[in-house]
C-alpha atoms as a PDB file:
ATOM      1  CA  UNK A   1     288.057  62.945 116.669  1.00  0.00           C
ATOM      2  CA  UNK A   2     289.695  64.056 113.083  1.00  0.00           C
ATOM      3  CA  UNK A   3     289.466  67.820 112.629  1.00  0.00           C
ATOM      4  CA  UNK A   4     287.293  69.750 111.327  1.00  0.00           C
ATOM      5  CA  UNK A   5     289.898  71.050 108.854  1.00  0.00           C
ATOM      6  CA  UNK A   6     293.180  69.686 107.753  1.00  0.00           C
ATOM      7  CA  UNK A   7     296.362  71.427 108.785  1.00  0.00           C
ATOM      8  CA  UNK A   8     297.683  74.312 107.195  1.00  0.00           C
ATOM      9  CA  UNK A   9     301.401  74.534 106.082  1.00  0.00           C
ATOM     10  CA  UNK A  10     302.996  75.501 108.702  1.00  0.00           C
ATOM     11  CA  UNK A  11     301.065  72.654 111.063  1.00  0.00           C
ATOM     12  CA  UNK A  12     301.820  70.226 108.834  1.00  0.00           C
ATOM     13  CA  UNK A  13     305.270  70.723 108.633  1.00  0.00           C
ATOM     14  CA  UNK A  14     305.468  70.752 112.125  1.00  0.00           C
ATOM     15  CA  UNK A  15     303.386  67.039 112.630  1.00  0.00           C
ATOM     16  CA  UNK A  16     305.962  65.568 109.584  1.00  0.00           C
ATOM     17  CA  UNK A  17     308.982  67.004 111.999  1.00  0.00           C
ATOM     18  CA  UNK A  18     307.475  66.126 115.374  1.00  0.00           C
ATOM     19  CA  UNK A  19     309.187  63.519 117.377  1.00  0.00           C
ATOM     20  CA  UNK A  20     306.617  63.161 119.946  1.00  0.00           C
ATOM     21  CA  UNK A  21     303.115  63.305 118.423  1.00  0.00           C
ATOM     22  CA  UNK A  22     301.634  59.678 118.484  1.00  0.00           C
ATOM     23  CA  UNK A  23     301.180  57.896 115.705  1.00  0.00           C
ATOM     24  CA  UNK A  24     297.043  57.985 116.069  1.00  0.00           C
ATOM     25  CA  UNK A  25     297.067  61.988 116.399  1.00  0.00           C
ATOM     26  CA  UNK A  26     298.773  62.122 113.125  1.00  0.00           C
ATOM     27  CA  UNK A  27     296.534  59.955 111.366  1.00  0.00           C
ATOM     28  CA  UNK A  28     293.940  62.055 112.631  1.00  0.00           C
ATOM     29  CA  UNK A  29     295.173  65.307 110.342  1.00  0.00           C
ATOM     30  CA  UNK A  30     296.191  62.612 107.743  1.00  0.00           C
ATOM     31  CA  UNK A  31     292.381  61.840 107.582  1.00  0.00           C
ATOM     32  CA  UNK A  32     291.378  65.207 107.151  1.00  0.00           C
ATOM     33  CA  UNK A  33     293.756  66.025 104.654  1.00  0.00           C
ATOM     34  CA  UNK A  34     292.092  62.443 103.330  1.00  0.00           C
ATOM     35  CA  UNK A  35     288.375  63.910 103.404  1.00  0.00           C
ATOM     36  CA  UNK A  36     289.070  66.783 101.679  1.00  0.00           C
ATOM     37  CA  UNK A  37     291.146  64.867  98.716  1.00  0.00           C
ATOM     38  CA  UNK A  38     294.621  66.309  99.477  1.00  0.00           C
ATOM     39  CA  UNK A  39     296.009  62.993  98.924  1.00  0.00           C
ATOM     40  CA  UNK A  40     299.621  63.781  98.627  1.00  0.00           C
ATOM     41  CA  UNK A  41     299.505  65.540 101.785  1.00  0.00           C
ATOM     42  CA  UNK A  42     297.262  62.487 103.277  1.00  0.00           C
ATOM     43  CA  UNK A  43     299.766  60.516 102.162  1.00  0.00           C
ATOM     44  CA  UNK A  44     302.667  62.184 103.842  1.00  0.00           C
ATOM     45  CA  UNK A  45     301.112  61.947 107.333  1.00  0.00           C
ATOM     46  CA  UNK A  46     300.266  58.002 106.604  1.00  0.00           C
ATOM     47  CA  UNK A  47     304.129  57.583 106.322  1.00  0.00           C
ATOM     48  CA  UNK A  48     305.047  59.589 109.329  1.00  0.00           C
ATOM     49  CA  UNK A  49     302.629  57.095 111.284  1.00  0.00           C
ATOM     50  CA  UNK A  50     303.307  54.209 109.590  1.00  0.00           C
ATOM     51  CA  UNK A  51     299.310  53.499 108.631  1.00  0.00           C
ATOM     52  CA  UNK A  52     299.444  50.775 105.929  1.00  0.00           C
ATOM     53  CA  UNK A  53     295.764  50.672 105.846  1.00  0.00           C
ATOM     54  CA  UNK A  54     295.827  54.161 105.464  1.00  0.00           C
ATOM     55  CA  UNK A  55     298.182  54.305 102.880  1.00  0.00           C
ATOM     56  CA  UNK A  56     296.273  51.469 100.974  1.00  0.00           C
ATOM     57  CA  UNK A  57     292.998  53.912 101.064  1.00  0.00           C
ATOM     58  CA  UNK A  58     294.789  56.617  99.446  1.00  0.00           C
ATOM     59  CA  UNK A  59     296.380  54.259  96.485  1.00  0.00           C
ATOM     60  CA  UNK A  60     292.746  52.943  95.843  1.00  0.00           C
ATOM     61  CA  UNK A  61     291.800  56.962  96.123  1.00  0.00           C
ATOM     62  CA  UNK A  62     294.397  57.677  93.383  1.00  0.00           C
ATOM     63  CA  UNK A  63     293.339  55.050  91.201  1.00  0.00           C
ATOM     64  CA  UNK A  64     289.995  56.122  91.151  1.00  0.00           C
ATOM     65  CA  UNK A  65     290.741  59.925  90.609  1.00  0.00           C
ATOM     66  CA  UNK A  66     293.355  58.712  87.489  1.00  0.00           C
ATOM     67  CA  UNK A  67     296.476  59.603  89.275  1.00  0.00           C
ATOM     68  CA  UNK A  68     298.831  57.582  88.857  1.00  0.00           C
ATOM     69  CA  UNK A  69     301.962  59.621  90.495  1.00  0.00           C
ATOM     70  CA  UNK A  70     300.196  59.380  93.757  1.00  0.00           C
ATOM     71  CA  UNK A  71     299.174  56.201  93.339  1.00  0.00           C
ATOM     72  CA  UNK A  72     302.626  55.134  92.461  1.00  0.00           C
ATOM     73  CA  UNK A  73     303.952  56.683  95.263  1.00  0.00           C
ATOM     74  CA  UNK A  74     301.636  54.798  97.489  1.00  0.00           C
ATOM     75  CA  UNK A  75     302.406  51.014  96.118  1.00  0.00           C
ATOM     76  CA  UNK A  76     306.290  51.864  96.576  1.00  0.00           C
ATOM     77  CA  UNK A  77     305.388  52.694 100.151  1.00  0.00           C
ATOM     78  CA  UNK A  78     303.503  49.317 100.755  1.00  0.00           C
ATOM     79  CA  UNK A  79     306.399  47.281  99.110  1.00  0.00           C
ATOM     80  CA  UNK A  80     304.319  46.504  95.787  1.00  0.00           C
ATOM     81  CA  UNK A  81     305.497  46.586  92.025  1.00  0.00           C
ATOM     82  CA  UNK A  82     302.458  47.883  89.884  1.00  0.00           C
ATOM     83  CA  UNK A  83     302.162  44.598  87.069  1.00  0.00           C
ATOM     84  CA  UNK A  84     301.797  46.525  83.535  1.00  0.00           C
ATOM     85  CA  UNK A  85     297.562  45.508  84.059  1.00  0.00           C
ATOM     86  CA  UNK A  86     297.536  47.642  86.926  1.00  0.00           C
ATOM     87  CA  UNK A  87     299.222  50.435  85.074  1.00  0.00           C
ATOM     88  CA  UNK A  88     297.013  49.781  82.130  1.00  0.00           C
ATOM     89  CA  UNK A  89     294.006  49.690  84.321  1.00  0.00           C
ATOM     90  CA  UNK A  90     294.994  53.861  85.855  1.00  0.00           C
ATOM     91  CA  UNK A  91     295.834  54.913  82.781  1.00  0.00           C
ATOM     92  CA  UNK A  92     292.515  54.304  81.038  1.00  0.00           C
ATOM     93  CA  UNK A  93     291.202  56.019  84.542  1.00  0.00           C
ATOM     94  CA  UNK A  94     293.000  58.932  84.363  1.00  0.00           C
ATOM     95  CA  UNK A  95     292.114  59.100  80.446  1.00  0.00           C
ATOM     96  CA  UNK A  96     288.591  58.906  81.418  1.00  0.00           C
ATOM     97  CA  UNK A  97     289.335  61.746  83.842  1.00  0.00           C
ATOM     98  CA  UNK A  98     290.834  63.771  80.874  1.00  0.00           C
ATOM     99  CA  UNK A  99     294.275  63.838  82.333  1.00  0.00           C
ATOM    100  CA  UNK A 100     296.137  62.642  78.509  1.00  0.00           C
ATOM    101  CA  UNK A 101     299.186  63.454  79.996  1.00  0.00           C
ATOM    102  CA  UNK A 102     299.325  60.738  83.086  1.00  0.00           C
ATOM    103  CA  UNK A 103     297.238  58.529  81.148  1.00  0.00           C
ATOM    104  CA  UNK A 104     300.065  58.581  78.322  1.00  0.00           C
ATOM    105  CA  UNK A 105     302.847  58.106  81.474  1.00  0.00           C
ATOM    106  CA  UNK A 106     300.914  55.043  82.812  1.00  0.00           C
ATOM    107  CA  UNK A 107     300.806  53.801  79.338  1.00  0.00           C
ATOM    108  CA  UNK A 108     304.530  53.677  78.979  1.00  0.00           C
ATOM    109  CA  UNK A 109     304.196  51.954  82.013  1.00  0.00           C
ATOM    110  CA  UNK A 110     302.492  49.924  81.084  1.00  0.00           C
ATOM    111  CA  UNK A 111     304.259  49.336  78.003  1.00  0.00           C
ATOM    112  CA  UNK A 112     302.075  50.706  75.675  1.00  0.00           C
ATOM    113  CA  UNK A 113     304.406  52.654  74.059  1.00  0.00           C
ATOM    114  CA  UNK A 114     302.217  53.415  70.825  1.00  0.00           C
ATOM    115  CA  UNK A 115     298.951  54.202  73.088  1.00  0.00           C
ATOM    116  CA  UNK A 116     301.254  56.727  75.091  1.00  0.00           C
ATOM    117  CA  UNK A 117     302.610  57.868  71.859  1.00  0.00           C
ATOM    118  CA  UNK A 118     299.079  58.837  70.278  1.00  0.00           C
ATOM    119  CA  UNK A 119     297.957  60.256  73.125  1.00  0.00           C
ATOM    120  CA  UNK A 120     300.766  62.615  72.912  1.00  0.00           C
ATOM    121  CA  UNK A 121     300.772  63.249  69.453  1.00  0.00           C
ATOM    122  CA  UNK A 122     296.673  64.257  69.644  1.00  0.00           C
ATOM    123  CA  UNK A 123     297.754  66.744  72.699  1.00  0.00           C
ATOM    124  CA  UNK A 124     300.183  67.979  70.467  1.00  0.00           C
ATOM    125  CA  UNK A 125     298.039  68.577  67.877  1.00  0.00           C
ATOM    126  CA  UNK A 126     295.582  70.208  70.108  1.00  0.00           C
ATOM    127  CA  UNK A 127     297.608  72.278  71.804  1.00  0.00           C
ATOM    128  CA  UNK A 128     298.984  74.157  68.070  1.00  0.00           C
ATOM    129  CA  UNK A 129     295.473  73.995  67.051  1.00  0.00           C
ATOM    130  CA  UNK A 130     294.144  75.767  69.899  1.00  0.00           C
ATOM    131  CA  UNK A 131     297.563  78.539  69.778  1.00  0.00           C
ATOM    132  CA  UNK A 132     296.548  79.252  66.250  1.00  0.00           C
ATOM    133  CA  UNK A 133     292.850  80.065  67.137  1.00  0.00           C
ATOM    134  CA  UNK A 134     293.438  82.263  69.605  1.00  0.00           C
ATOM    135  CA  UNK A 135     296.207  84.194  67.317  1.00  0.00           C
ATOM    136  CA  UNK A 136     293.599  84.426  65.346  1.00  0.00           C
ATOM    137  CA  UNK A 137     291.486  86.048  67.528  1.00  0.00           C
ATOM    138  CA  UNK A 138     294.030  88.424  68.556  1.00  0.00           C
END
């Protein structure tokens, strides 16, 4: 049965340090941390146990949520080297997600270097834009 609510700090850092706690048990409060959408954290207790499949589910989670730091982190536990389509492929997901600034790091990945460098040039631009408004307002 996976708890009802993932561990908290303390518990987790206690499961990642455990020596004794079977592999299965940890999956368990990986899952939860899993159902909730703490991936990192799910991620951490799919090492411990060694849960490939597990580890696969949260790379395919991090791809669909645009992050590509998890998701990287995943395919270097599983062995795999991301091609430049699959880095293409999360960085238009995390740019549909709004998140410019992984989308532009996946594009470099990718090795889109001019896409990555747009994308940081508009933030840029934003970003004084929006400073001068609101000393404007002050």
């Amino acid at each position: 049965m996976t708890p009802k609510a993932p561990p908290n700090y303390s518990e987790k850092r206690k499961i990642l340090f455990s020596k004794t706690m079977p592999a299965e048990e940890i999956d368990k409060y990986g899952q939860a941390f899993l159902d909730v959408g703490r991936l990192s954290d799910a991620l951490d207790l799919f090492e411990k146990s060694g849960n490939k499949e597990k580890v696969e589910d949260v790379a395919a989670k991090a791809r669909e949520a645009g992050d590509p730091s998890i998701w990287l982190r995943a395919k270097k536990m599983l062995g795999e080297t991301p091609t430049p389509e699959m880095w293409e492929g999360i960085a238009e997901q995390a740019l549909a997600f709004g998140k410019e600034n992984f989308a532009a790091w996946a594009f470099d990945q990718a090795g889109m270097k001019d896409r990555a460098a747009a994308l940081r040039s508009e933030w840029h631009r934003r970003t004084v834009q929006q400073a001068k408004v609101k000393e404007e307002q002050e």
